[in-house]
Protein backbone atom coordinates (compact mmCIF):
# COMPACT_ATOMS: atom_id res chain seq x y z
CA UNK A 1 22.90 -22.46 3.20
CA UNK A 2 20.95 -19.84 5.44
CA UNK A 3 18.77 -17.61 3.66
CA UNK A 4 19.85 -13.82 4.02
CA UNK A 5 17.35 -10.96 4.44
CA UNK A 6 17.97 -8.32 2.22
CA UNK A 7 19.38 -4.79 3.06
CA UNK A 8 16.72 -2.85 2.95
CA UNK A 9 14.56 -4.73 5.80
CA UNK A 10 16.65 -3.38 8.46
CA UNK A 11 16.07 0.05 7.45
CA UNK A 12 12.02 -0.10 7.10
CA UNK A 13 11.10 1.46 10.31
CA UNK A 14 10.54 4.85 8.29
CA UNK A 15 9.13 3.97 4.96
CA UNK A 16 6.12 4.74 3.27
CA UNK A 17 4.92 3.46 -0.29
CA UNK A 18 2.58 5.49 -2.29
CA UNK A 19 0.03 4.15 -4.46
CA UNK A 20 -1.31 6.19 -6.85
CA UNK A 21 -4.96 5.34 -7.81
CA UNK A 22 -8.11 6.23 -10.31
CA UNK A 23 -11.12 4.03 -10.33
CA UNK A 24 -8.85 0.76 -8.74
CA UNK A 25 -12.10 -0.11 -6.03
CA UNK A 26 -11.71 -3.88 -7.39
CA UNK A 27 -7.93 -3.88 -7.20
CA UNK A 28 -6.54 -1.32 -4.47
CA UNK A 29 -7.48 -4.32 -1.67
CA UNK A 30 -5.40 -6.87 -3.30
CA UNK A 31 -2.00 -4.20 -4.35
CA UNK A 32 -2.03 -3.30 -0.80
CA UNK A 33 -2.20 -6.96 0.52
CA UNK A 34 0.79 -7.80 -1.52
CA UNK A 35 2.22 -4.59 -0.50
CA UNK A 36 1.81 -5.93 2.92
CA UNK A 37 3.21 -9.44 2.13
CA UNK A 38 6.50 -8.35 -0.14
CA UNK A 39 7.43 -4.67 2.29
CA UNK A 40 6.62 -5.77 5.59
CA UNK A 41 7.15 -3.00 7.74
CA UNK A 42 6.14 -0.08 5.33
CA UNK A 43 3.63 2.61 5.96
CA UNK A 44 1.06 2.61 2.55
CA UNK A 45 -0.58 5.92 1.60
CA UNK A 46 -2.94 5.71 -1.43
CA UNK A 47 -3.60 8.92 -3.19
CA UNK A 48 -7.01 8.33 -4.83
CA UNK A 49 -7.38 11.21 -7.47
CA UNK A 50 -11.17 11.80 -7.68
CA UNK A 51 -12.35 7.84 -8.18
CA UNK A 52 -15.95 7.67 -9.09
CA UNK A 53 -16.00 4.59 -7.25
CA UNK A 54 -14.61 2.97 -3.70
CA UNK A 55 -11.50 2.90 -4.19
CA UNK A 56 -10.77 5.06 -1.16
CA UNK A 57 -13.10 2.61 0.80
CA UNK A 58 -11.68 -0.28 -0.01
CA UNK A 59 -8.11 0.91 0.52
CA UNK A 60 -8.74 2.23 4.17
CA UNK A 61 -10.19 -0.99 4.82
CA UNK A 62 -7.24 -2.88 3.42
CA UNK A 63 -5.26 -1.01 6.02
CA UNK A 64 -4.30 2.01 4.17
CA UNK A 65 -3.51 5.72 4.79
CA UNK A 66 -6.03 7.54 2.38
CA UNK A 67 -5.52 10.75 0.75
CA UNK A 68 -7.99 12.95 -1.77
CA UNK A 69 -6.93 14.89 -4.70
């Protein structure tokens, strides 16, 4: 039996996924990889809300869109 892709792959041209994030330097690498892996396709924006640490480091060098608050 062939394997069907499911509906919403076809219409991923557009998308973005926002990631919230506070102090996630050790963990924003690895959400965004599986991001990457499950949503191919999808445009990732993390919205780091005043981390004391890298988070916002780490995520741009994951491949992610970065934003301040």
């Amino acid at each position: 039996m062939a394997r069907t892709e499911p509906a919403w792959r076809k219409l991923v041209s557009n998308c973005l996924l926002v990631i919230p994030a506070y102090n996630e330097a050790a963990n924003v690498a690895s959400v965004i990889a599986d991001v990457r892996t499950s949503l191919p396709g999808f445009d990732v924006l993390v919205i780091d809300d005043g981390s004391a640490d890298e988070t916002a480091a780490n995520a741009r060098r994951a491949g992610a869109r970065v934003l301040l608050g």
